[in-house]
Protein backbone atom coordinates (compact mmCIF):
# COMPACT_ATOMS: atom_id res chain seq x y z
CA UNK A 1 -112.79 168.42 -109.21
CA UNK A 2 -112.32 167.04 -105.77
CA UNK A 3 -110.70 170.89 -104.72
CA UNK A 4 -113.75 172.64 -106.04
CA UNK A 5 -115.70 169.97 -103.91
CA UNK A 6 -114.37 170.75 -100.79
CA UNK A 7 -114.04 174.52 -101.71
CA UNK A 8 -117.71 174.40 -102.49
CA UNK A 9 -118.44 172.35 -98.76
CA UNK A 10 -116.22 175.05 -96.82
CA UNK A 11 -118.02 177.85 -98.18
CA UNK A 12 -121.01 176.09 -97.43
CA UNK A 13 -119.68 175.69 -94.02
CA UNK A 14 -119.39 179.06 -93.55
CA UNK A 15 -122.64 180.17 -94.37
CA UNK A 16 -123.83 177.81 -92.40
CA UNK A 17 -121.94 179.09 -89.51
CA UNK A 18 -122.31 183.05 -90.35
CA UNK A 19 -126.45 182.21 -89.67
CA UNK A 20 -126.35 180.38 -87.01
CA UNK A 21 -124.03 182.79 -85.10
CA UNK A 22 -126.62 185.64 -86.35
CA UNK A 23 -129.61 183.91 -85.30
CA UNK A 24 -127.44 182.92 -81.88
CA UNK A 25 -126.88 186.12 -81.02
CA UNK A 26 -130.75 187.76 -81.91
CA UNK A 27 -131.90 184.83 -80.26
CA UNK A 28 -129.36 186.24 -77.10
CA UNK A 29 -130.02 189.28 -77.49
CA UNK A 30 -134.37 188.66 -77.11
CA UNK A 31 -133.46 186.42 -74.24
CA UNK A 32 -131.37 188.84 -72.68
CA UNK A 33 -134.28 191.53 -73.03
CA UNK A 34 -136.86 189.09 -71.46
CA UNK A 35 -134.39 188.09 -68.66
CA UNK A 36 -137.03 188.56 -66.16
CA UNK A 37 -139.70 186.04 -67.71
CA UNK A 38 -137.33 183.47 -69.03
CA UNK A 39 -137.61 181.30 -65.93
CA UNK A 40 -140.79 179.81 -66.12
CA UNK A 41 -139.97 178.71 -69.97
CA UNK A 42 -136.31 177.30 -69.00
CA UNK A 43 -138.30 175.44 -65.94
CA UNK A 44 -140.86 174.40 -68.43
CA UNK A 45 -138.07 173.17 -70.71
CA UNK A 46 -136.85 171.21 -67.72
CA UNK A 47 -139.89 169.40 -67.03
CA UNK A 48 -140.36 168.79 -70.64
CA UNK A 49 -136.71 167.43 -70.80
CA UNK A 50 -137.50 164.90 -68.26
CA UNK A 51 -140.76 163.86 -69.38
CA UNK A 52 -140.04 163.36 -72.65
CA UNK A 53 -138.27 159.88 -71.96
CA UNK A 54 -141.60 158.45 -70.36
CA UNK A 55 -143.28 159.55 -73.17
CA UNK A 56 -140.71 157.70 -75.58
CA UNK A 57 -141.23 154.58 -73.18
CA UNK A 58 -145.18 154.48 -73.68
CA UNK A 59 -145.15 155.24 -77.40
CA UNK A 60 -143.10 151.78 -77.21
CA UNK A 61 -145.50 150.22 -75.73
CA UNK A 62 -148.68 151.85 -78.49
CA UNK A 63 -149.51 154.56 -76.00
CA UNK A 64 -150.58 157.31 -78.71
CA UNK A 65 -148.34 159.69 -78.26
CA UNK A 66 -151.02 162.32 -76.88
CA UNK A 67 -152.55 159.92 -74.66
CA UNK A 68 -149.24 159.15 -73.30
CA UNK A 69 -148.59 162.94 -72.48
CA UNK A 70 -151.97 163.30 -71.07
CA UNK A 71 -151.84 160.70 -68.86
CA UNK A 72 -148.48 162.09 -67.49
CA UNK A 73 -150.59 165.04 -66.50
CA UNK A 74 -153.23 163.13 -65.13
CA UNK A 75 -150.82 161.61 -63.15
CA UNK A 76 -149.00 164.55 -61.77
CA UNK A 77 -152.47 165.92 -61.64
CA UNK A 78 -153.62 163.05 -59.06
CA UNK A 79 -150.03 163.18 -57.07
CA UNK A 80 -150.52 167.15 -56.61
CA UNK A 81 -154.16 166.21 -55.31
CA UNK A 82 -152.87 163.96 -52.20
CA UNK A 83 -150.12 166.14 -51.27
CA UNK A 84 -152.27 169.03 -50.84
CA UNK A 85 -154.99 166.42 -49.19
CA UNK A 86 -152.46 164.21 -47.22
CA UNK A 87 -148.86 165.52 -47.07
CA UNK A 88 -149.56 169.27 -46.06
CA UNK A 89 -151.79 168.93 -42.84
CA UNK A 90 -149.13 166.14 -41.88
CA UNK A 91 -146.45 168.90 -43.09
CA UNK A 92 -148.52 171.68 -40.99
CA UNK A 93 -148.26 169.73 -37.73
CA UNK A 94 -144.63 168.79 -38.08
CA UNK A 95 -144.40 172.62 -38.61
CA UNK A 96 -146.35 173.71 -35.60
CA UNK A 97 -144.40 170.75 -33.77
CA UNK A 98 -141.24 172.60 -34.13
CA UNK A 99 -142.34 175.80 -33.92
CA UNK A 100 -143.48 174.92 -30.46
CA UNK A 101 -140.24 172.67 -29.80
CA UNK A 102 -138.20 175.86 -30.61
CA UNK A 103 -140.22 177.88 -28.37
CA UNK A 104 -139.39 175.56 -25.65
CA UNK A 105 -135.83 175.82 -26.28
CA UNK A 106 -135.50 179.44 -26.12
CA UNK A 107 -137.87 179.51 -22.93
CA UNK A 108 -135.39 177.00 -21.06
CA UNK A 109 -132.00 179.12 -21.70
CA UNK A 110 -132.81 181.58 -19.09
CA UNK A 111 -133.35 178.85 -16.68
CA UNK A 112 -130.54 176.57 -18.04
CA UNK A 113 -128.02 179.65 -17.10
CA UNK A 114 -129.46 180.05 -13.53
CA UNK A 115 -128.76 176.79 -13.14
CA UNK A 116 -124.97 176.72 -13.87
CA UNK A 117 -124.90 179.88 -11.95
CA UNK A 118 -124.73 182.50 -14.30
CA UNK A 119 -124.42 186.19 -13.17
CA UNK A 120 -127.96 187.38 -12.45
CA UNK A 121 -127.00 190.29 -14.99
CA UNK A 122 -126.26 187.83 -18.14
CA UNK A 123 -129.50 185.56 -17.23
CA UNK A 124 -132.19 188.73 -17.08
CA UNK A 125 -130.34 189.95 -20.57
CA UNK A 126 -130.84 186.39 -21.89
CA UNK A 127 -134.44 186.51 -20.40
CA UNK A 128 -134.79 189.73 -22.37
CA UNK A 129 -133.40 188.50 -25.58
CA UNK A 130 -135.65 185.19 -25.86
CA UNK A 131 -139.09 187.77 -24.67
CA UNK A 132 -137.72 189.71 -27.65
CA UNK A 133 -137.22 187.08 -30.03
CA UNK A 134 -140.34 185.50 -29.66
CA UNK A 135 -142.32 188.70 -29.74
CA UNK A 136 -140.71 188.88 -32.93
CA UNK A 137 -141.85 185.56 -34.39
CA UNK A 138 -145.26 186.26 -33.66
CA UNK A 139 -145.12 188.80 -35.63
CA UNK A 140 -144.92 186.54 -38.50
CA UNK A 141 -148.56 185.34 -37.94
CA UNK A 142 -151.22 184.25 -35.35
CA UNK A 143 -149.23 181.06 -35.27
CA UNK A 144 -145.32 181.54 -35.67
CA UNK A 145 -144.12 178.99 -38.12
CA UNK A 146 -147.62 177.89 -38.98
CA UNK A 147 -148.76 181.21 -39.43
CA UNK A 148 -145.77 181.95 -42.36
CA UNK A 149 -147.15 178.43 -44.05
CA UNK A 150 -149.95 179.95 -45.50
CA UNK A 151 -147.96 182.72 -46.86
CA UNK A 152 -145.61 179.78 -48.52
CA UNK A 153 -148.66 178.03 -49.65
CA UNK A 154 -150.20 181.08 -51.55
CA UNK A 155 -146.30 181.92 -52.88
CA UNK A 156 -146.86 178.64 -53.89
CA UNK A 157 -149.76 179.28 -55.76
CA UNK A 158 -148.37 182.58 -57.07
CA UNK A 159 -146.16 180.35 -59.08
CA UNK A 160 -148.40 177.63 -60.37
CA UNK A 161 -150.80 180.64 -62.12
CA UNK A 162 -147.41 181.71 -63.38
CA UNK A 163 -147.36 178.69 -65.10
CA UNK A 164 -150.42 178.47 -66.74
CA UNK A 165 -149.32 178.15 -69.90
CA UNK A 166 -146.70 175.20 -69.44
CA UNK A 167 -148.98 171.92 -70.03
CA UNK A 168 -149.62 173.77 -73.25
CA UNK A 169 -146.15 174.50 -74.29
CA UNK A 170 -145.09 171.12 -72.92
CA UNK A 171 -147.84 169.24 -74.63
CA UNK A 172 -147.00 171.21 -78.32
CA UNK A 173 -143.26 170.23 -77.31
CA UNK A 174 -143.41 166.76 -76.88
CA UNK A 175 -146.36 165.54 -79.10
CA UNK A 176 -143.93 167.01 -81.97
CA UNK A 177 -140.53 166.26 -80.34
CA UNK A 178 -139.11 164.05 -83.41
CA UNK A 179 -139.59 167.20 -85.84
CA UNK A 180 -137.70 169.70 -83.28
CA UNK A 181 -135.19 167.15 -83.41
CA UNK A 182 -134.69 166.91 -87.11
CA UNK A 183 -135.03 170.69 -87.48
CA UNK A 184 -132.15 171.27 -84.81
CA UNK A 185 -130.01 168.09 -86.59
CA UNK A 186 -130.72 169.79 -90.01
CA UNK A 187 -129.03 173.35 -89.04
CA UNK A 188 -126.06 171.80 -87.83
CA UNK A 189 -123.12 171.61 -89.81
CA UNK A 190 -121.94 168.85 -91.44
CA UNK A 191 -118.58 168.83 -90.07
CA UNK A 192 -119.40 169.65 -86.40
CA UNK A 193 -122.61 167.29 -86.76
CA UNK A 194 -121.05 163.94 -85.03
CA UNK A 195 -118.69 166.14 -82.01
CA UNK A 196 -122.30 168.00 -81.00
CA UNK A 197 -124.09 165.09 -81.18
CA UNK A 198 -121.45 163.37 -78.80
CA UNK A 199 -121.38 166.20 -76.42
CA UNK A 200 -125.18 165.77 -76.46
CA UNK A 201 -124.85 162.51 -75.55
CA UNK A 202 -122.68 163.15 -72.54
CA UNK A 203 -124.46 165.82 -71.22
CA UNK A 204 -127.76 164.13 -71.10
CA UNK A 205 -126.11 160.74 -69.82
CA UNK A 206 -124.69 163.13 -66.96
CA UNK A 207 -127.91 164.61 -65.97
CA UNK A 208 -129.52 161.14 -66.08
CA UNK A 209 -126.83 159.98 -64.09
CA UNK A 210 -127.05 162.64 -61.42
CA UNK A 211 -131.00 162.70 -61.21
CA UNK A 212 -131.21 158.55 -60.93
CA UNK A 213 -128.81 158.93 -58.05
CA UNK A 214 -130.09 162.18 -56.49
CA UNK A 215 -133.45 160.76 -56.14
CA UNK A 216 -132.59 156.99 -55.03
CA UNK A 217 -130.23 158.42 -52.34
CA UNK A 218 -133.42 161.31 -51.69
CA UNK A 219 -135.79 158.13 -50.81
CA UNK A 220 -132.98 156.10 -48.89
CA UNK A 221 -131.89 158.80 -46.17
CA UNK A 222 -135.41 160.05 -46.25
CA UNK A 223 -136.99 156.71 -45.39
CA UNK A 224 -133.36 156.35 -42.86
CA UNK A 225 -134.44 159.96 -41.56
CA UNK A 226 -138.14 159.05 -40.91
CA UNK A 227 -137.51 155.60 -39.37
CA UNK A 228 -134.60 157.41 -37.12
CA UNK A 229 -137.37 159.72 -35.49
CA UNK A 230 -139.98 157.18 -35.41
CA UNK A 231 -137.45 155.73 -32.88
CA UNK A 232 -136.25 158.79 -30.74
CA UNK A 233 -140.03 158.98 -30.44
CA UNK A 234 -140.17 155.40 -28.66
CA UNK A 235 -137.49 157.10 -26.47
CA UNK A 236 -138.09 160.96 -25.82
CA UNK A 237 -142.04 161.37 -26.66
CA UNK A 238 -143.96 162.76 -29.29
CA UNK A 239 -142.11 165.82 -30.48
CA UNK A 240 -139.59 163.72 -32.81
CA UNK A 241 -143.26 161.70 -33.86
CA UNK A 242 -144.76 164.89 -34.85
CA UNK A 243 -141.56 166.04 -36.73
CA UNK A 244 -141.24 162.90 -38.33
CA UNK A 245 -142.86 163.77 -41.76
CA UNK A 246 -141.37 167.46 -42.02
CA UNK A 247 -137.81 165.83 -41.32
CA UNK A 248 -138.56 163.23 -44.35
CA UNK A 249 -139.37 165.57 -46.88
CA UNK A 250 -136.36 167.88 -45.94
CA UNK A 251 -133.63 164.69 -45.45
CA UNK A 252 -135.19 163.91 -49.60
CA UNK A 253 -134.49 167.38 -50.67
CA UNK A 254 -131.54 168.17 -48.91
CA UNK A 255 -129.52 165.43 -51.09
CA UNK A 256 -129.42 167.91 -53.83
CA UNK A 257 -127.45 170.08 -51.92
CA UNK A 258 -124.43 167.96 -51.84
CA UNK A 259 -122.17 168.60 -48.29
CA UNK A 260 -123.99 171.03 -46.87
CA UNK A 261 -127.47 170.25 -47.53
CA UNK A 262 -127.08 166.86 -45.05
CA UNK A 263 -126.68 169.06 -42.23
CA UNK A 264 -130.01 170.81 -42.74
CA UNK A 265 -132.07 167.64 -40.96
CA UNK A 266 -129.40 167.26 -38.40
CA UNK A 267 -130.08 170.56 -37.11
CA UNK A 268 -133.56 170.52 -37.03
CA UNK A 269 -133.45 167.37 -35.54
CA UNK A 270 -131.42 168.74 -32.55
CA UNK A 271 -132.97 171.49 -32.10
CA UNK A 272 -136.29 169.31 -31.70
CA UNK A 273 -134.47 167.13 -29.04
CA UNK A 274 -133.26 170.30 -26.85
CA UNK A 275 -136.58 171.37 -26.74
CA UNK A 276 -137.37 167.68 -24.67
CA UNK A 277 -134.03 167.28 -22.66
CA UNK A 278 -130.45 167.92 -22.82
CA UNK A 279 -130.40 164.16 -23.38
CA UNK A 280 -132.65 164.16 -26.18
CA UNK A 281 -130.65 166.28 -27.99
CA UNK A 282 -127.64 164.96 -28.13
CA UNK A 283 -129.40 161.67 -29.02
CA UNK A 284 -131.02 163.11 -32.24
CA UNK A 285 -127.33 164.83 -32.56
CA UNK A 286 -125.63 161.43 -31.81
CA UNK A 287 -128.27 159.34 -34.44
CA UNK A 288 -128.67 161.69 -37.58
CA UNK A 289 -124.66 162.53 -37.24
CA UNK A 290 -124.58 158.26 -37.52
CA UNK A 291 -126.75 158.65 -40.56
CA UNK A 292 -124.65 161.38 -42.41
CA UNK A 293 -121.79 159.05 -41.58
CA UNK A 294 -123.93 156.33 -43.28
CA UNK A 295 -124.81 158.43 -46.48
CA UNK A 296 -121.05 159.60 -46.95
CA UNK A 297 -119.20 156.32 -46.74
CA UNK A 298 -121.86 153.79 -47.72
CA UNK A 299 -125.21 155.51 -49.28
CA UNK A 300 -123.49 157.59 -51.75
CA UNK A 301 -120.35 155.63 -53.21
CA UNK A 302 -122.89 152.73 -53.80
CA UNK A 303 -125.50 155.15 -55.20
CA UNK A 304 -123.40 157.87 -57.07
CA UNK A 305 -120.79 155.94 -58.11
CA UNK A 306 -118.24 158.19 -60.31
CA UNK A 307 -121.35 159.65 -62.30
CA UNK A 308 -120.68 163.20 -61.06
CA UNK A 309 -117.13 162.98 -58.83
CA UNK A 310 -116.04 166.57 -58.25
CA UNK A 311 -113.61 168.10 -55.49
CA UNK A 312 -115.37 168.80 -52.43
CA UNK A 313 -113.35 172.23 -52.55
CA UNK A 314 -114.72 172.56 -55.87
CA UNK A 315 -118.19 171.57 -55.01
CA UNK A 316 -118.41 174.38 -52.29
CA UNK A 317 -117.31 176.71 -54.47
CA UNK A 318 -120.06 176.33 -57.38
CA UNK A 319 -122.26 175.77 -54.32
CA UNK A 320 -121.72 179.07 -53.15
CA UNK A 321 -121.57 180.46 -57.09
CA UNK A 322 -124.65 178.90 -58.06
CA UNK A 323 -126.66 180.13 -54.85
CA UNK A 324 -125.16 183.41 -55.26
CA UNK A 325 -126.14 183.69 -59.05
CA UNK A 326 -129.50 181.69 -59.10
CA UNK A 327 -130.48 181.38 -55.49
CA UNK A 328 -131.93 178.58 -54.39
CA UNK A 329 -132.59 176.96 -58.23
CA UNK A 330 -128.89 177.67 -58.71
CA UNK A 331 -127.92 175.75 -55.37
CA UNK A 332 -130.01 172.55 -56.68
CA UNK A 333 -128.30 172.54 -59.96
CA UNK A 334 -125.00 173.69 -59.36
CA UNK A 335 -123.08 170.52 -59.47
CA UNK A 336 -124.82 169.08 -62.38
CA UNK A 337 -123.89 171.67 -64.38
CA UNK A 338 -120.46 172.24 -63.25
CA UNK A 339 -120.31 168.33 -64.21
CA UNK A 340 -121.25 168.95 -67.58
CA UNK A 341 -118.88 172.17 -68.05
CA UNK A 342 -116.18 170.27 -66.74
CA UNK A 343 -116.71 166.85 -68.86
CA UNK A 344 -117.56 168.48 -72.40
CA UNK A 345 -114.87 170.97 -71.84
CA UNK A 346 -112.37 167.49 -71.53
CA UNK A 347 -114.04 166.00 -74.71
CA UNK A 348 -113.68 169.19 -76.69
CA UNK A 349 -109.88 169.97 -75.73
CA UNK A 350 -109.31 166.01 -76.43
CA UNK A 351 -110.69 166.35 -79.71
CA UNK A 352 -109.45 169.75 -80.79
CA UNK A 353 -105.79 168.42 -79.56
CA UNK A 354 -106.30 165.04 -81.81
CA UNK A 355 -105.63 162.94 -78.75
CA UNK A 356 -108.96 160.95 -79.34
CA UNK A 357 -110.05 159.95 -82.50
CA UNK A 358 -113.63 161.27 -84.36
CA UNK A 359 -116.78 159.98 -83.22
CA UNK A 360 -119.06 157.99 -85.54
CA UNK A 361 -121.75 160.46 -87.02
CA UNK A 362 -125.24 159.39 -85.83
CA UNK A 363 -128.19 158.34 -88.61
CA UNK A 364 -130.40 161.51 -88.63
CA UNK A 365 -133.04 161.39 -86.91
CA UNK A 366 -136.41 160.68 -88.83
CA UNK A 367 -139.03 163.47 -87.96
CA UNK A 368 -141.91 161.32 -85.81
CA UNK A 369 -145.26 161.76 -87.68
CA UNK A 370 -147.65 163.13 -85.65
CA UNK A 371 -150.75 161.46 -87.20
CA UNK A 372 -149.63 158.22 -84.61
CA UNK A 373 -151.18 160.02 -82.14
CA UNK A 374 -152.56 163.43 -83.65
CA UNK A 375 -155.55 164.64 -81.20
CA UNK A 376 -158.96 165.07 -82.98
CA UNK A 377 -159.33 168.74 -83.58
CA UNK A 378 -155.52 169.83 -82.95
CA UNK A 379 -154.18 170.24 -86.53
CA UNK A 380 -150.78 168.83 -87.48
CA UNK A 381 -147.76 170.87 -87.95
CA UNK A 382 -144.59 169.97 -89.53
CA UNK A 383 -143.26 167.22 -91.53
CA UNK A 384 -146.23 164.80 -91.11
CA UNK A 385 -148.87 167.82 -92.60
CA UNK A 386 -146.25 167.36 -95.77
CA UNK A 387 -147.69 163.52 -95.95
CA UNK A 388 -151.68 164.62 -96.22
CA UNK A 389 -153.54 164.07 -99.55
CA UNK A 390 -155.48 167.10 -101.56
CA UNK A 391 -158.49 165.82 -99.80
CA UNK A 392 -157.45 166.25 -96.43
CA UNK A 393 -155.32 169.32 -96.49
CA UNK A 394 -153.75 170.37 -93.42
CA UNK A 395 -154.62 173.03 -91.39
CA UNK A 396 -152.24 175.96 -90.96
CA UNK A 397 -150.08 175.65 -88.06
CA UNK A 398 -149.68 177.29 -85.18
């Protein structure tokens, strides 16, 4: 009896295994076709992935579950309202600020070589070279730098009417999250149900892990950064002042390029403080080389911890893979991801090799009923229309 049990749950098994590798590989195969419009849902999947623990967080508290996801919206809505009323004109300045501070430093070569008494030959070529590259950056736009801002800012908005339709899917995502969930638990089977669960588990904890710290060391050597200029601005003038926002933003950003991306405000940095003096340069050289000490030996151990310790070596390499493959998306990413290869590909050759023992399955999840928070006029889908009387019978869903 017990044979034709477990006879019965293999072939089970199977089945289960012969339709999900079918639907994998349709499902691969439409993905595959659509390659080209697939980013804006796998972004949209992002951003749904990291709201959907805020949204968790208020429904603990009685937020309705729509009103939670609403108000994440309004939010976001409000914070994209000051940046373009606050940050950008402070953004466009620092811009124009180094424009003209790079200017300066190509003007003063020419001179700079006449003065260490350079062949007159070599100093009328260099002459010739800056005339050239700066007639060349005017071609970019009435105002150099500034002038290629507005074509950023309407790329920029390019993209956001690309993504029209993600508060939708996001909203239709999250307000039935808990049924998505049992769905995907249901399909799994029963044997592999506790492993993918646990690699699950690790993944997410890793991208947790890596986002807390990204963005905590982001707002340290960003606030470092803009202090930093604030004071080569007591020193050398108004240049590093005007630069100080622009340097911010990009010394937040750059920490999720790990290694090479802390050398993006150092450069800019020095290139603002040649445009001043010879002295001012190797001052803003000298003091953001000081902070990139600061962030590798006391910033980022206290910060990162072990959450995501890779190889340097290895680092550049997915680095360069990941930039290579994805561009600049793929640069961001790169070392989360190679994280979670590397650590689920331990877990799984530990567990295939027996040298760890079988995790405890986890209690299926319950589908979460969406009449705790069902928006009047959006009709409910799923598990919770299963719960409505003859009187009130659902609407068909979407």
């Amino acid at each position: 009896m017990d044979r034709d049990s477990s006879q019965a749950t293999d072939d089970r098994t199977r089945r289960q295994i012969t339709v999900l590798v079918v639907f994998g590989a349709l499902l691969g195969f439409f993905l595959f076709a659509a390659l080209g419009a697939i980013g804006p849902f796998v972004i949209t999947l992002v951003v749904a992935y990291f709201m959907a623990p805020v949204v968790d967080a208020l429904q603990r508290r009685r937020v309705p579950r729509w009103a939670g996801i609403l108000l994440i919206f309004l939010v976001f809505a409000v914070c994209v309202i000051a940046v373009l009323s606050f940050i950008v004109p402070l953004v466009a300045r620092s811009i124009a600020a180094l424009d003209g501070a790079s200017r300066e430093l190509l003007l003063g070569i020419p001179a700079w070589l006449a003065s260490v008494g350079a062949p007159a030959e070599i100093v009328d070529a260099a002459s010739a070279a800056v005339d050239a590259a700066l007639a060349s950056a005017s071609t970019i736009g009435a105002g150099g730098l500034l002038g290629s801002l507005v074509g950023v800012l309407f790329g920029v908005l390019g993209i956001i009417l690309s993504f029209a339709f993600a508060p939708f899917f996001i909203f239709y995502l999250l307000i039935d999250a808990g049924s998505v969930v049992s769905a995907f638990d249901r399909g799994i089977p029963h044997r592999w149900r506790a492993d993918i669960w646990a690699v699950i588990s690790i993944a997410n904890r890793a991208v947790r892990q890596w986002l807390r710290a990204t963005v905590l060391q982001g707002l340290v050597m960003g606030g470092l950064s803009w202090l930093s200029m604030l004071g080569l601005a007591l020193v050398f003038g108004s240049p590093f002042s005007n630069a100080a926002i622009l340097l911010t933003i990009v010394s937040f950003f750059s920490e999720f390029i790990p290694i090479i991306g802390p050398l993006i405000p150092l450069v800019m940095a020095t290139v603002i403080g040649l445009s001043v003096s010879p002295e001012a340069g190797l001052a803003a050289f000298i003091v953001f080389a000081i902070l990139q000490q600061i962030e590798a030996n006391i910033v980022a151990p206290r910060i990162e911890g072990e959450a995501l310790a890779l190889h340097p070596a290895l680092v550049l390499a997915v680095l360069i893979l990941g930039l290579a493959a994805f561009g600049v998306v793929g640069a961001l990413f790169a070392t989360v991801f190679a994280s979670i290869y590397l650590i689920t590909g331990e877990y799984v050759f530990r567990r295939v090799s027996g040298l760890i023992d079988p995790p405890t399955p986890p209690p299926a999840p319950e589908p979460r009923p969406l009449d705790q928070g069902v928006v009047p006029g959006i009709p409910r889908v799923g598990p919770a229309a299963a719960g409505a009387t003859a009187e009130e019978e659902p609407s068909p869903g979407i």
